[in-house]
Protein backbone atom coordinates (compact mmCIF):
# COMPACT_ATOMS: atom_id res chain seq x y z
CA UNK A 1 -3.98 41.66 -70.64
CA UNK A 2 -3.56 38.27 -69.85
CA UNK A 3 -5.92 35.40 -71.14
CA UNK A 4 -7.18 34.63 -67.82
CA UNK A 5 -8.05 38.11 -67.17
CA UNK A 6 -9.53 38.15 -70.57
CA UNK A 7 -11.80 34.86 -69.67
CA UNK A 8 -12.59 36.39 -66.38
CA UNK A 9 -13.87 39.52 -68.20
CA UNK A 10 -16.12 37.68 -70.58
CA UNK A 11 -17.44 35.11 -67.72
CA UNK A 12 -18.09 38.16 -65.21
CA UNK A 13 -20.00 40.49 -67.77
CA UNK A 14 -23.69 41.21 -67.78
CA UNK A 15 -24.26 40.53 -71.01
CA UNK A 16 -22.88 36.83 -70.58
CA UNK A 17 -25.10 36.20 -67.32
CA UNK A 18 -28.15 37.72 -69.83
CA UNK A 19 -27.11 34.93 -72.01
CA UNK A 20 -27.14 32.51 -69.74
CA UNK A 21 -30.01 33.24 -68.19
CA UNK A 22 -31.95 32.72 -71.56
CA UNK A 23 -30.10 29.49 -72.14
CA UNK A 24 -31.78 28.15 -68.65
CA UNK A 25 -35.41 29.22 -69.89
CA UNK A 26 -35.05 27.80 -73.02
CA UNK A 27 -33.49 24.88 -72.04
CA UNK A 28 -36.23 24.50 -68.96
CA UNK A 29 -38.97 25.27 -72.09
CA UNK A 30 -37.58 22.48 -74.03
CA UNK A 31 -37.56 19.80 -71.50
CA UNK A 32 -41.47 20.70 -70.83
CA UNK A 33 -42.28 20.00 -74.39
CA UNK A 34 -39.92 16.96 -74.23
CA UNK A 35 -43.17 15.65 -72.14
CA UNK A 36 -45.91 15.56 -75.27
CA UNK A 37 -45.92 12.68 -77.22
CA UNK A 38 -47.18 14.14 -79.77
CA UNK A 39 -44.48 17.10 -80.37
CA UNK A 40 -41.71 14.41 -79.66
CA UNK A 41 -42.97 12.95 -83.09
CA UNK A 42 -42.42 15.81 -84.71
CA UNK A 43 -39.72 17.72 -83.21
CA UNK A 44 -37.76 15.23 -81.20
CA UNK A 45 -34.50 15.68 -83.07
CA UNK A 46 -34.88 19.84 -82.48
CA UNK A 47 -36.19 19.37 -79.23
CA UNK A 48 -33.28 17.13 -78.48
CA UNK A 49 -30.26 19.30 -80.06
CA UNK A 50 -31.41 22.18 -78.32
CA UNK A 51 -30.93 20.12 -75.02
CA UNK A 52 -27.87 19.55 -75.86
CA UNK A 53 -26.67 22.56 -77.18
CA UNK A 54 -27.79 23.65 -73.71
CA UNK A 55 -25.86 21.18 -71.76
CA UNK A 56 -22.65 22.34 -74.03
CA UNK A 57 -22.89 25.65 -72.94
CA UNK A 58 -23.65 25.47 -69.34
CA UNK A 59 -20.53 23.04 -69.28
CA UNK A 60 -18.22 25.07 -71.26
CA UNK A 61 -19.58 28.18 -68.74
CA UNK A 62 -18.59 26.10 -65.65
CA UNK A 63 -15.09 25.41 -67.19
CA UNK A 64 -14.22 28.76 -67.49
CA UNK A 65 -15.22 29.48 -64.04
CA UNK A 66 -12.48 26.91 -62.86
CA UNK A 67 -9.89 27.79 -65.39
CA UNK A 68 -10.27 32.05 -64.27
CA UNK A 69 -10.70 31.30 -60.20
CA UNK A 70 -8.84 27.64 -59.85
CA UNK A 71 -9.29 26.86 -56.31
CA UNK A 72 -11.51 29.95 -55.44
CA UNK A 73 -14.00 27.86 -57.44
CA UNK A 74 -14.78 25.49 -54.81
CA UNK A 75 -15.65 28.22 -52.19
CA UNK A 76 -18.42 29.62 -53.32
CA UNK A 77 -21.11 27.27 -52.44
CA UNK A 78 -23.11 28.16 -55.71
CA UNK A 79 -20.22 27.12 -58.09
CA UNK A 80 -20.94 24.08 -56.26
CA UNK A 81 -24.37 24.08 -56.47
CA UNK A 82 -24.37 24.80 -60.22
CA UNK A 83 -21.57 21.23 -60.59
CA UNK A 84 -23.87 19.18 -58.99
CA UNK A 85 -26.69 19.85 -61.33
CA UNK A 86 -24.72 19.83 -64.38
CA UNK A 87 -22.50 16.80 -63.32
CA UNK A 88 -26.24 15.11 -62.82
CA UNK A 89 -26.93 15.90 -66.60
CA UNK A 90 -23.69 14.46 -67.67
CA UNK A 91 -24.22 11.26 -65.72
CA UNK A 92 -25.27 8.08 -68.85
CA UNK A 93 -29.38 7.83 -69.32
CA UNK A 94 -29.33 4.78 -70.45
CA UNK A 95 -30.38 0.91 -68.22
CA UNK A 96 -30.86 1.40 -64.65
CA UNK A 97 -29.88 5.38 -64.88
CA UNK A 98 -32.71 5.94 -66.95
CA UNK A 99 -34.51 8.08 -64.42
CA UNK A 100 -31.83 10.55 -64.62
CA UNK A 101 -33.44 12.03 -67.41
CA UNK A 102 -36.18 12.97 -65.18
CA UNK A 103 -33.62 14.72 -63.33
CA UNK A 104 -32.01 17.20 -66.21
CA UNK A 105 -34.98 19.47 -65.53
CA UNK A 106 -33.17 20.72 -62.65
CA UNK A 107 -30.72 22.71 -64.89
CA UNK A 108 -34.42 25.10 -64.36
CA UNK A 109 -32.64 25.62 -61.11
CA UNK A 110 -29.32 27.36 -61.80
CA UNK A 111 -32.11 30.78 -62.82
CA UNK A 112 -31.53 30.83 -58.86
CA UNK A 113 -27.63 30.86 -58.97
CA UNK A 114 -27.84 33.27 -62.03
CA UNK A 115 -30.35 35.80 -60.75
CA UNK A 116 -29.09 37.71 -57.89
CA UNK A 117 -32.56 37.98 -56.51
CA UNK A 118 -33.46 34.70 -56.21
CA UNK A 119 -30.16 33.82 -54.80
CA UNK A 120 -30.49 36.51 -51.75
CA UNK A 121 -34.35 34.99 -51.21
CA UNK A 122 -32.84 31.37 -51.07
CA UNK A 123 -29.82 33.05 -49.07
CA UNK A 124 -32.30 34.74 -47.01
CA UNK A 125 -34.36 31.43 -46.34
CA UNK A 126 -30.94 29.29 -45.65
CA UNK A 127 -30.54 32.08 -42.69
CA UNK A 128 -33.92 31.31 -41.49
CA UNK A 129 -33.06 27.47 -41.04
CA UNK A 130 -32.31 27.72 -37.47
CA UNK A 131 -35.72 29.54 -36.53
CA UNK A 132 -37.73 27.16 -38.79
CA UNK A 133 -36.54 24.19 -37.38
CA UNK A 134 -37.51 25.59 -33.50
CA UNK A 135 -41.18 25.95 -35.20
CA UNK A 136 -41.54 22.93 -36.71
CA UNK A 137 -40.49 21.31 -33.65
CA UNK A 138 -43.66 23.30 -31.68
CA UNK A 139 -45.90 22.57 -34.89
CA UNK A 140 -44.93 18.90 -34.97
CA UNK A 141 -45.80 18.56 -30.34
CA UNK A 142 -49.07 20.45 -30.66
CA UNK A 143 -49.81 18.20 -33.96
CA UNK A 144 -48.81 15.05 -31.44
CA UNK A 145 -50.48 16.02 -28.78
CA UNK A 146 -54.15 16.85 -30.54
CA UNK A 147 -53.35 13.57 -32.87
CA UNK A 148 -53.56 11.62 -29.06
CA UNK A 149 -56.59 13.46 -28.25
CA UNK A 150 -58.35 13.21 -30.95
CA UNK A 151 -57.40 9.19 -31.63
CA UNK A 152 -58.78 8.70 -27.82
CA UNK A 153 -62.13 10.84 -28.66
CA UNK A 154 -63.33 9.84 -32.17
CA UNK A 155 -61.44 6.54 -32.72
CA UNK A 156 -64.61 4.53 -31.60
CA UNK A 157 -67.02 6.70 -34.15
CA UNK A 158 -64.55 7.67 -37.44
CA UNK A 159 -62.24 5.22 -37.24
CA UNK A 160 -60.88 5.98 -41.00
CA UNK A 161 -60.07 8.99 -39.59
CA UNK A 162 -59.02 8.76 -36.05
CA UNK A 163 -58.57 5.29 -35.61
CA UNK A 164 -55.08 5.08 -34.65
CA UNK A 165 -52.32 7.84 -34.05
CA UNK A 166 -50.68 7.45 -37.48
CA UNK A 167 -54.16 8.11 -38.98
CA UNK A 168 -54.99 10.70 -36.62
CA UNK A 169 -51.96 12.62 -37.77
CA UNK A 170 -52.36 12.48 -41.40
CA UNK A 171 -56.24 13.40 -41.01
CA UNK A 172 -55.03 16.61 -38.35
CA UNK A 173 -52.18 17.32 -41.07
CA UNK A 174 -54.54 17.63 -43.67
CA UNK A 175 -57.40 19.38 -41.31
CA UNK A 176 -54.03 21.78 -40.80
CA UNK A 177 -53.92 22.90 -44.41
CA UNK A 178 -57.49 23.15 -44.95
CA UNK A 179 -57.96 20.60 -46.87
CA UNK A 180 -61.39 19.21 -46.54
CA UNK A 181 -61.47 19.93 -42.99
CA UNK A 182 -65.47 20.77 -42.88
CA UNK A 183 -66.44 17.52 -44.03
CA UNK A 184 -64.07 15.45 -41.24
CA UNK A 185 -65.73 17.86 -38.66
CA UNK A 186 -69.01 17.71 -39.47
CA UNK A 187 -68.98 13.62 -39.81
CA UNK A 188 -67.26 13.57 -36.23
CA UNK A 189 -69.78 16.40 -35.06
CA UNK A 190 -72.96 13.92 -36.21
CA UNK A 191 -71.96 11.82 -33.16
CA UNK A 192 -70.04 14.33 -30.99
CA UNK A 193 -71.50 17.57 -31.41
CA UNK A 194 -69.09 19.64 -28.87
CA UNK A 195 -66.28 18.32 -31.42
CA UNK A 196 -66.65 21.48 -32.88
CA UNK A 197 -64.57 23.25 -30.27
CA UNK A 198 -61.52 20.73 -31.11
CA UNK A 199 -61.55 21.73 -34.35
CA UNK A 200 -61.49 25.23 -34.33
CA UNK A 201 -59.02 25.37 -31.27
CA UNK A 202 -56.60 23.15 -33.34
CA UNK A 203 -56.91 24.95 -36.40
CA UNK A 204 -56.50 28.52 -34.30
CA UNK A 205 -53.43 27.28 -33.22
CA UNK A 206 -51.56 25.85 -36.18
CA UNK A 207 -53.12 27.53 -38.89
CA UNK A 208 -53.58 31.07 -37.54
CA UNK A 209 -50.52 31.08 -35.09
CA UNK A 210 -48.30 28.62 -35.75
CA UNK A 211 -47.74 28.80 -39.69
CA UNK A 212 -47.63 32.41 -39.49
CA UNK A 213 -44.79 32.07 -37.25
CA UNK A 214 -42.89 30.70 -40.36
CA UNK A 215 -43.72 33.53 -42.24
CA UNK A 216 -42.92 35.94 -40.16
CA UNK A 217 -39.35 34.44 -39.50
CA UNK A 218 -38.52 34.04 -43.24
CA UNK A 219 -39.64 37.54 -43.32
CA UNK A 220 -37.32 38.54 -40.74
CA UNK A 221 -34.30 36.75 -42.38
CA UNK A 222 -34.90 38.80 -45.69
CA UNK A 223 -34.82 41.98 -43.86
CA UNK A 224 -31.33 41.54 -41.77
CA UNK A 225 -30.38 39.89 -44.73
CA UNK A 226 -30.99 43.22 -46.87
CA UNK A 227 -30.26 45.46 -44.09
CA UNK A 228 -26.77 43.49 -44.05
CA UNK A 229 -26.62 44.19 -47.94
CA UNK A 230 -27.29 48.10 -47.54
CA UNK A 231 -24.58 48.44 -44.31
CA UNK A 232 -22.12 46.70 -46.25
CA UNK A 233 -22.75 49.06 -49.36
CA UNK A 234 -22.61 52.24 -46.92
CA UNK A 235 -19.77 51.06 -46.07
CA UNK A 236 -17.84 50.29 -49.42
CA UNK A 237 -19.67 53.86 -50.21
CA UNK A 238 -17.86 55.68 -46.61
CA UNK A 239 -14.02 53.37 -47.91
CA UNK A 240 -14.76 55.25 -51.54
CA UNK A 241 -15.04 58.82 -50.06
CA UNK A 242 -12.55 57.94 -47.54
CA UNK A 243 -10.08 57.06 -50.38
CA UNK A 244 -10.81 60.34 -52.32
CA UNK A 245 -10.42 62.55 -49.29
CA UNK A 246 -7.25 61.07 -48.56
CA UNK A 247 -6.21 61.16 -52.51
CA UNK A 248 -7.02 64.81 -52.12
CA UNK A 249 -5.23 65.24 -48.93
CA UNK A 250 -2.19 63.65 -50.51
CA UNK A 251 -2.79 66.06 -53.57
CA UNK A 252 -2.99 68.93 -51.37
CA UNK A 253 0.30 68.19 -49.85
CA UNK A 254 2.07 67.31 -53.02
CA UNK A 255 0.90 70.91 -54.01
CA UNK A 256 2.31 72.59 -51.11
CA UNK A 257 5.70 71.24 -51.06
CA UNK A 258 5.40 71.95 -54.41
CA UNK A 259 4.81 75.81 -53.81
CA UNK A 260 6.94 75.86 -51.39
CA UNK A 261 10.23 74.40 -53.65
CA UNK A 262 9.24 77.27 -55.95
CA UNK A 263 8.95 79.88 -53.30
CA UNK A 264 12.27 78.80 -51.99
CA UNK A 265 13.65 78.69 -55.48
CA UNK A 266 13.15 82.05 -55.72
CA UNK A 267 14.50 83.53 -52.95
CA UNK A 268 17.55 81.89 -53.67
CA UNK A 269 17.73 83.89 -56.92
């Protein structure tokens, strides 16, 4: 066996994503604990090595991925993935780069590269891009239009609220996700009492119908997505017994020419 092939084996084996896997947590562990003062006192050095240590593996496992596949490397858009955030970690600390330490917590992210479920849920929401972005464009009108009613309604009376259409859309944004949206009602409905049906009608709208809609397509992405998964493993599964059958075929024939040599054989005698 050749040494690439023997690399390959080791990088492509279970046990070695297990490995790495445990690597990320402790390494993601680590850089929480990095964040008390007080255990940096104590265990800075440890808590430092380990980082390290960390950052030496997941660079030695990214090397071997480019030595085994060379230029295959660069096509699968989670090799890349995995680069970026380790070529961010490699990057100096130190002057006017010292907020890239802030940044090696993302290592935390290649668990989504590593674990295949988490990579077909991310997979899954990449696919539901295109029918996100045709929401978000309906969330964002509705939230411009009621942000132009609202600013021409209550701007006289709550003016921190609704007194111009940049504050009227961070005070329907945050009405949107519930946030405190009782007490902006009820201060607009002490001088408007009607205002009441505004609020609900708006929240109807893009709580109820309009943030469900993004559920419900992210939902739909994971389904083709796994539906796609189990058609593509019926049919690898229908190319296996299709194989066999013809092996056996094959076999069959082999065996008949076979008898028939022998039967011909012994006529001859």
């Amino acid at each position: 066996m050749a040494w690439r092939d023997r690399v390959r084996t080791v990088v492509e084996a279970p046990r070695t994503q297990h490995v790495i896997t445990v690597v990320i947590l402790i390494n993601a562990a680590t850089l929480g604990l990095e964040t008390s003062p007080a255990l940096m006192s104590r265990h800075g050095s440890l808590l430092r090595l380990v980082d390290h240590v960390a950052l030496y593996v997941f660079v030695a496992e990214l090397l071997a991925k480019v030595y085994v596949y060379r230029m295959k490397f660069l096509r699968d858009p989670w090799n890349i993935f995995d680069s970026v955030i380790i070529g961010t970690s490699l990057l100096p600390h130190s002057g006017e780069l010292s907020v890239l330490r802030a940044l090696r917590i993302m290592r935390a992210l290649r668990l989504i590269s590593v674990v295949p479920s988490l990579r077909r849920v991310v997979s899954a929401l990449l696919a539901a891009v295109p029918g996100m972005a045709s929401i978000a464009v309906l969330l964002s009108l509705v939230l411009y239009v009621a942000a132009v009613i609202s600013t021409k309604l209550f701007a006289a009376t709550t003016p921190h609220y609704f007194g111009d259409l940049g504050t009227s859309l961070f005070t329907l944004f945050q009405v949107m996700t519930g946030e405190a949206w009782s007490d902006v009602a009820r201060e607009v409905m002490a001088v408007h009492p009607a205002a009441w049906i505004f609020f609900v009608i708006f929240i109807l709208i893009c709580t109820f119908v309009v943030l469900n809609l993004f559920i419900a397509v992210v939902v739909r992405a994971m389904e083709d997505d796994h539906a796609r998964e189990a058609d593509e493993a019926r049919q690898a599964e229908q190319h296996t017994i299709e194989g066999v059958m013809a092996e056996l075929k094959a076999l069959r024939a082999e065996l008949r020419d076979s008898r028939r040599e022998q039967e011909g054989a012994a006529l001859s005698r």
